[in-house]
Protein backbone atom coordinates (compact mmCIF):
# COMPACT_ATOMS: atom_id res chain seq x y z
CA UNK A 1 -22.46 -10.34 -22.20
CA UNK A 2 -24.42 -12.22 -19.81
CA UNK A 3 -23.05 -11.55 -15.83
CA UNK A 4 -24.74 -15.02 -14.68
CA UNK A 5 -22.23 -16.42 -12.82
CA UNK A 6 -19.62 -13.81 -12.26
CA UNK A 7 -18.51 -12.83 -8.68
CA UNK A 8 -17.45 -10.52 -6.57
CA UNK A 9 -15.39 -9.81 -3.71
CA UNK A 10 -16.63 -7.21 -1.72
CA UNK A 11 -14.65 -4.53 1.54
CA UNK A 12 -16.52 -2.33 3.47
CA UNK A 13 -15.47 0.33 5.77
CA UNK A 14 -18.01 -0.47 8.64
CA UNK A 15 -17.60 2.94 9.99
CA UNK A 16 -19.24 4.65 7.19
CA UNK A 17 -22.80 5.03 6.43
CA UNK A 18 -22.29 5.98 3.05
CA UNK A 19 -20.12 2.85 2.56
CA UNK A 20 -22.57 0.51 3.91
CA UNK A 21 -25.36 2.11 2.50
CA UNK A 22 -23.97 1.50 -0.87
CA UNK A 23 -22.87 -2.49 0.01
CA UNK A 24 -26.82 -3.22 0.18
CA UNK A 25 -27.14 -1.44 -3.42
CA UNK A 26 -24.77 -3.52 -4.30
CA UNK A 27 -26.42 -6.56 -2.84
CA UNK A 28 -29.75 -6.47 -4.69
CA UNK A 29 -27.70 -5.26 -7.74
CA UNK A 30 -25.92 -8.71 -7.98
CA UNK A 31 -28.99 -10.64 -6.87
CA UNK A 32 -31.29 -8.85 -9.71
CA UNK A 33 -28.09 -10.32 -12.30
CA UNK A 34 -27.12 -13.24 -10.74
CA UNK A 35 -24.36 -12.10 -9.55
CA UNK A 36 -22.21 -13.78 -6.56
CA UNK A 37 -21.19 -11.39 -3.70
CA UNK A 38 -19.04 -12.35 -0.68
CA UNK A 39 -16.49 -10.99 2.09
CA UNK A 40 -14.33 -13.61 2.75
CA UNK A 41 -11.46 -15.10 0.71
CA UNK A 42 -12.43 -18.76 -0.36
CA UNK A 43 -10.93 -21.24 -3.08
CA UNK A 44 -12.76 -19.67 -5.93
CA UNK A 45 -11.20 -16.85 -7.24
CA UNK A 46 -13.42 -13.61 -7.38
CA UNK A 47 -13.98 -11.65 -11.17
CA UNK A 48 -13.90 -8.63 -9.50
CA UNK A 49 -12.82 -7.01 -5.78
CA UNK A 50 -15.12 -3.75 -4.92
CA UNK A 51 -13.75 -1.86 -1.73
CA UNK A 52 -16.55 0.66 -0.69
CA UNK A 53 -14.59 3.60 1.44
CA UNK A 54 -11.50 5.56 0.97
CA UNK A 55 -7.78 4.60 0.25
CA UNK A 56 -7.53 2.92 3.39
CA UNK A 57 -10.04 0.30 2.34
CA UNK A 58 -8.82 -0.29 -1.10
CA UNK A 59 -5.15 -1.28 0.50
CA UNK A 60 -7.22 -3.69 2.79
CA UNK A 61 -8.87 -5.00 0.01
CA UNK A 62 -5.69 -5.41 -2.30
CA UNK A 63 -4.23 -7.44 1.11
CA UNK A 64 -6.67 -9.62 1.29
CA UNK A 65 -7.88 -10.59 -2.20
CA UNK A 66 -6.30 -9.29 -4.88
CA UNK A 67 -3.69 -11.59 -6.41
CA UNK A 68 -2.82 -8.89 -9.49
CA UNK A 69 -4.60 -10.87 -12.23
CA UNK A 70 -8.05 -9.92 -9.89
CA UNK A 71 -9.06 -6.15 -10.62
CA UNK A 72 -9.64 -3.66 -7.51
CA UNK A 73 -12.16 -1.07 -7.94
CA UNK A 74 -12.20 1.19 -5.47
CA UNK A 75 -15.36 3.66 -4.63
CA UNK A 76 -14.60 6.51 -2.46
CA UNK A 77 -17.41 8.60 -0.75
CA UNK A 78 -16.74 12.22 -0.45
CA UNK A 79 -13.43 13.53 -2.30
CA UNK A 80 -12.10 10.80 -4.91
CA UNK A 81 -8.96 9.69 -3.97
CA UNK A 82 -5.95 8.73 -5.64
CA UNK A 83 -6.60 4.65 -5.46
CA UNK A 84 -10.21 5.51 -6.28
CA UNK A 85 -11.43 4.30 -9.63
CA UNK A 86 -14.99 5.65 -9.51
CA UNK A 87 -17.38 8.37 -7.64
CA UNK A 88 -19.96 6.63 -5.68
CA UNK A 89 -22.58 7.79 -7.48
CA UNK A 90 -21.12 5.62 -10.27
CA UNK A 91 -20.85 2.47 -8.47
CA UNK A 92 -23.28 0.39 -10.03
CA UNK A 93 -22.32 1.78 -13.68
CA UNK A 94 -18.41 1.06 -12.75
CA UNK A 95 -18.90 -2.36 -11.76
CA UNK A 96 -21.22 -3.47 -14.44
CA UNK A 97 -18.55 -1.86 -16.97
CA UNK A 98 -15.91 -3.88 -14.80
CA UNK A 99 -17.15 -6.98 -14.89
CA UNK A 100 -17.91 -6.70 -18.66
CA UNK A 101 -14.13 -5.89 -19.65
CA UNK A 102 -15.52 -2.24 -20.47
CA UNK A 103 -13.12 -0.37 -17.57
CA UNK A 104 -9.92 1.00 -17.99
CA UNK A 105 -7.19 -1.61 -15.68
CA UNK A 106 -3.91 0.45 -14.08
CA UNK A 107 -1.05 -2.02 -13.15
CA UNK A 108 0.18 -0.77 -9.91
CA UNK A 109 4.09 -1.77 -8.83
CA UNK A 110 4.43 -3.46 -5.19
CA UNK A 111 7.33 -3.75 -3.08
CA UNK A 112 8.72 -6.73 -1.97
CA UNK A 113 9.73 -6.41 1.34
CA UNK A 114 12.58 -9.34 2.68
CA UNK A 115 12.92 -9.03 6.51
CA UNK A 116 16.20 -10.55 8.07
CA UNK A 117 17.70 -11.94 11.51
CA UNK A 118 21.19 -12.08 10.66
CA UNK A 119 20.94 -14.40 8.39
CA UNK A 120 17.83 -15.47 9.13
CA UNK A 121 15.04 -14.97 6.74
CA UNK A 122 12.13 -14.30 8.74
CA UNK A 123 9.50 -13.27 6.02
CA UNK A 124 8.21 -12.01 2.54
CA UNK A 125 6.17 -9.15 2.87
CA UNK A 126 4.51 -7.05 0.00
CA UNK A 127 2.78 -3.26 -0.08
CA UNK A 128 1.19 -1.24 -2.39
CA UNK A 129 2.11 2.09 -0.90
CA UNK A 130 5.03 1.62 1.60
CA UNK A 131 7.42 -0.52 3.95
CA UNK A 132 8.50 1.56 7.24
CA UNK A 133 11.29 0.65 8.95
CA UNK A 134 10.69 2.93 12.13
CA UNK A 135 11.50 3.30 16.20
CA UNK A 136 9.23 1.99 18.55
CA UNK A 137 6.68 4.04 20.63
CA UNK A 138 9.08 3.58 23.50
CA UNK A 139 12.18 4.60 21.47
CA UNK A 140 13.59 7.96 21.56
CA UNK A 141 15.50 6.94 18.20
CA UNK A 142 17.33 4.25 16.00
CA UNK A 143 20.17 4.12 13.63
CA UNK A 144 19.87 3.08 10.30
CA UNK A 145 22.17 2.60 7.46
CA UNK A 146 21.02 2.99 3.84
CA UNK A 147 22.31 0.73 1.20
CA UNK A 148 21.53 0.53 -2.79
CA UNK A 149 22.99 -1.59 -5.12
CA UNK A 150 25.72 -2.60 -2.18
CA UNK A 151 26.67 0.78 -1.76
CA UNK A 152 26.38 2.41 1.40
CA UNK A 153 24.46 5.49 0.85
CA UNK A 154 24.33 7.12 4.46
CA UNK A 155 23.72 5.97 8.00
CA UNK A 156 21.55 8.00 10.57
CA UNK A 157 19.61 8.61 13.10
CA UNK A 158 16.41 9.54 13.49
CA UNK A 159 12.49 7.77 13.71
CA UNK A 160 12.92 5.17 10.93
CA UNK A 161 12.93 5.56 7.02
CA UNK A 162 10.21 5.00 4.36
CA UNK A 163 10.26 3.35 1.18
CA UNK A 164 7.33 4.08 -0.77
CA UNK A 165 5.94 2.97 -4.25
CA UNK A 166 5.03 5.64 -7.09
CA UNK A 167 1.44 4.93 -5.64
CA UNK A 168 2.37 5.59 -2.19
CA UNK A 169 4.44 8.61 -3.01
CA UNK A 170 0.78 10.73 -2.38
CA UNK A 171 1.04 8.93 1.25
CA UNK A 172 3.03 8.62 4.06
CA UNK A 173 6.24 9.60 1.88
CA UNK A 174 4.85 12.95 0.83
CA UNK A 175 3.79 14.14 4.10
CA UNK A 176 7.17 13.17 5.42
CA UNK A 177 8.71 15.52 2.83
CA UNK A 178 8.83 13.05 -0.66
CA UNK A 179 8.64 13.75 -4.06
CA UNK A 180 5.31 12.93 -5.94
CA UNK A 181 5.71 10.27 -8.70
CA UNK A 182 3.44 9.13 -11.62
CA UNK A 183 1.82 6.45 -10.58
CA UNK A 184 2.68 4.68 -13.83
CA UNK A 185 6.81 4.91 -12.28
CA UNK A 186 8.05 2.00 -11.30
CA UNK A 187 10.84 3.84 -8.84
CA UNK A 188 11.05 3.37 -5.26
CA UNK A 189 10.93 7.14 -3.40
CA UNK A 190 13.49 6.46 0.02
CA UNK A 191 12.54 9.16 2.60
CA UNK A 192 13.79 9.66 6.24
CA UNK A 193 12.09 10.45 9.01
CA UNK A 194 12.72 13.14 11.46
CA UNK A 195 16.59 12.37 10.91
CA UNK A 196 19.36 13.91 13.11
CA UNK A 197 21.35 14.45 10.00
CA UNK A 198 20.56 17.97 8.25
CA UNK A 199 21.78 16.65 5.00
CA UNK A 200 19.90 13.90 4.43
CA UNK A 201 17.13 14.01 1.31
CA UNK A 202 14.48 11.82 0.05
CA UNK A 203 16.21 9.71 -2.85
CA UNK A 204 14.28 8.12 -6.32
CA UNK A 205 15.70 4.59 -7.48
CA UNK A 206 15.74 3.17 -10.93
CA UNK A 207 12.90 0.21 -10.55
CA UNK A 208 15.51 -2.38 -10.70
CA UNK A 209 17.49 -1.30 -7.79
CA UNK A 210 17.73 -3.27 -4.51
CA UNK A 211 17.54 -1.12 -1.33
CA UNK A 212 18.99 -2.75 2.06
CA UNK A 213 18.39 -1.09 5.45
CA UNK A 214 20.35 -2.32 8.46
CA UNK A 215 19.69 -1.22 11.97
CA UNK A 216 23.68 -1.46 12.95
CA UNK A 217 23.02 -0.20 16.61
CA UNK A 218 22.19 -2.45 18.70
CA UNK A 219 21.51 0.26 21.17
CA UNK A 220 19.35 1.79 19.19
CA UNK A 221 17.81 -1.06 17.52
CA UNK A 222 14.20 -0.98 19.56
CA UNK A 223 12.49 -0.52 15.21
CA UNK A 224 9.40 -2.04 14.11
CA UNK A 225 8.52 -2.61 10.03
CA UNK A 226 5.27 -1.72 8.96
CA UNK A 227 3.86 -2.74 5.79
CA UNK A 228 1.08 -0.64 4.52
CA UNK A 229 0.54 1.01 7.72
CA UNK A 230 0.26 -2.58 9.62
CA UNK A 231 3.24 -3.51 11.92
CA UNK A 232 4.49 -6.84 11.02
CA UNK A 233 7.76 -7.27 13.11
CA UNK A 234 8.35 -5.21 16.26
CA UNK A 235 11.73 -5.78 18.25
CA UNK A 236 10.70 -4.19 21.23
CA UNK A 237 7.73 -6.80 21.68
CA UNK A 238 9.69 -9.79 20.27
CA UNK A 239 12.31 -8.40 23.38
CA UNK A 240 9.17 -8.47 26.17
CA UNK A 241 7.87 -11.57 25.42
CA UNK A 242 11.12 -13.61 25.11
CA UNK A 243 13.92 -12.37 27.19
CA UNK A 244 15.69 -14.22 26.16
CA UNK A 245 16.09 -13.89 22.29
CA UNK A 246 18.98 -13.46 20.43
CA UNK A 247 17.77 -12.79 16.80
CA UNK A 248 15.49 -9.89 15.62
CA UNK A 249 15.00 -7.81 13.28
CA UNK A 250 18.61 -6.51 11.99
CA UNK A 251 17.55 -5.67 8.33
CA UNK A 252 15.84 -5.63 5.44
CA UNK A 253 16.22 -5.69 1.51
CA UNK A 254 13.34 -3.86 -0.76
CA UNK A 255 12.96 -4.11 -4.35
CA UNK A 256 9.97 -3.81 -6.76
CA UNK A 257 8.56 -6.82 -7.40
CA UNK A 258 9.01 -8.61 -10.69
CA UNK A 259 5.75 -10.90 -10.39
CA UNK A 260 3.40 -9.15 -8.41
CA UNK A 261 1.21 -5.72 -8.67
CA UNK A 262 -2.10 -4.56 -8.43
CA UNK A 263 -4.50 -4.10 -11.13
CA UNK A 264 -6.94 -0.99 -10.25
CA UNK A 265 -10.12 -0.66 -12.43
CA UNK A 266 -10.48 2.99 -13.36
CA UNK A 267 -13.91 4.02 -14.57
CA UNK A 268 -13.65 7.89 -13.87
CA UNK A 269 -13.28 10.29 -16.56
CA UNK A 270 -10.41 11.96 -13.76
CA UNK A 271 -6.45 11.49 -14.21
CA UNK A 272 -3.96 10.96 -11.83
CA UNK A 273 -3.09 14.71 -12.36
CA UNK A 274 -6.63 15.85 -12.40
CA UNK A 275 -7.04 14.69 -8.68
CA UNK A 276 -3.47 15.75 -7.75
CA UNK A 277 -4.56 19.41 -8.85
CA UNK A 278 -7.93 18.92 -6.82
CA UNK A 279 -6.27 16.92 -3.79
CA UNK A 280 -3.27 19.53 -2.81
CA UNK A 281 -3.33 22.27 -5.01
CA UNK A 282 -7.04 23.10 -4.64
CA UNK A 283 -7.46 26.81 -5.41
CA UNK A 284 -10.74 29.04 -6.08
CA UNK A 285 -11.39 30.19 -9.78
């Protein structure tokens, strides 16, 4: 199969040698087989999105090219991580095999994240790993409420909850005290954070479920949602910079969604499990 014409969307983490070290292999690689490189999004759509750098990266890259029919192959440098689909010794190898159809593709669930005013819709948001619904910097705490399926589940107190794919149950989630799902699940993991309530546990959904989370206090309602790590709304800033305002955030509904994931290229020989074992449970022979 001849590569003439093929392209490629390229992420770099700037703060890594290693990483940028590798985009110049890639550079000649592509001009030596006439293949197209860029790093930023334009009206033709890429064959292939390489993020060079760890997990962090590859969820930058999936945000700003991948529309789920566009393959992500992410090279890590230093321990393979879980979004990783090669070593970087491999990188040249993996993306040749990518671009030729030879590589292995993972469909990855998203959320999709609806974020409300009252009744005001103020946004679609999606994430690969997780949405956060948590206080502010300069808020001791906020109340939530937990809903599935329009059943109230439990309302607390406390820094915020999480709601995490299968992928992003290795994340945030876990180190907040979550379960560890297949990535292959297409569940939603619901885990609170720091709550005031000792009997409060990290719940698994069915993947068709619909979660709602309402922030019923309006004392306590100084919450920000962050998407993937990134804040998107923040009430306390939306308060500073117009007095005035009325509307904020007051909830949102989460569900996976039905028309868009992530397709990861996976060229290494390791499994999910494999790295799990290596990740958290390393132990000496």
């Amino acid at each position: 199969m001849n590569l003439t014409g093929k392209k490629i969307a390229l992420v770099v983490n700037d703060y890594d040698k290693r990483a940028l070290a590798a985009a110049d292999r890639l550079h000649q690689w592509c001009a030596d087989n006439a293949v197209s490189i860029h790093s930023v999004k334009d009206d033709a759509p890429s064959d292939l999105v390489v993020a060079l750098g760890g997990d962090g990266t590859i969820i930058r890259a999936v945000h700003e090219f991948s529309d789920g029919d566009i393959p992500v192959l992410g090279v890590k440098f230093g321990r393979l991580g879980f979004l990783s689909g090669a070593p970087a010794e491999e990188l040249l190898v993996a993306v040749e095999a990518a671009l030729r159809g030879k590589a292995e593709i993972e469909r990855r669930a998203l959320l999709r994240v609806d974020a409300y005013a009252g009744q005001q819709h103020l946004g679609t948001h999606y994430a690969l790993n997780e949405a956060l619904v948590g206080r502010h910097s300069d808020s001791q705490v906020i109340s939530t409420r937990l809903n599935i399926n329009n059943h109230t589940v439990y309302q607390l107190r406390g820094d915020g909850i999480i709601v995490a794919t299968a992928t992003g149950s290795t994340a945030y989630a876990l180190s907040a005290g979550g379960p560890i799902l297949s990535p292959e699940s297409s569940a939603m993991v619901l885990v609170p954070l720091a709550s005031h309530t000792l009997i409060s546990r990290a719940i698994v959904t069915a993947p068709k479920d619909v979660v709602r989370i309402d922030m019923p206090d309006p004392d306590h309602a100084g919450a920000s949602l962050s998407i993937d790590g990134t804040v998107v709304i923040d009430n306390v800033y939306l308060e500073r910079s117009n007095p005035c305002i009325e509307q904020h955030l007051t909830h949102i509904e989460v569900c996976i969604a039905s028309n868009h994931w992530v397709s990861l290229v996976k060229t290494s020989s390791r499994l999910f499990f494999d790295t799990l074992a290596t990740e958290f449970y390393r132990h000496e022979d």
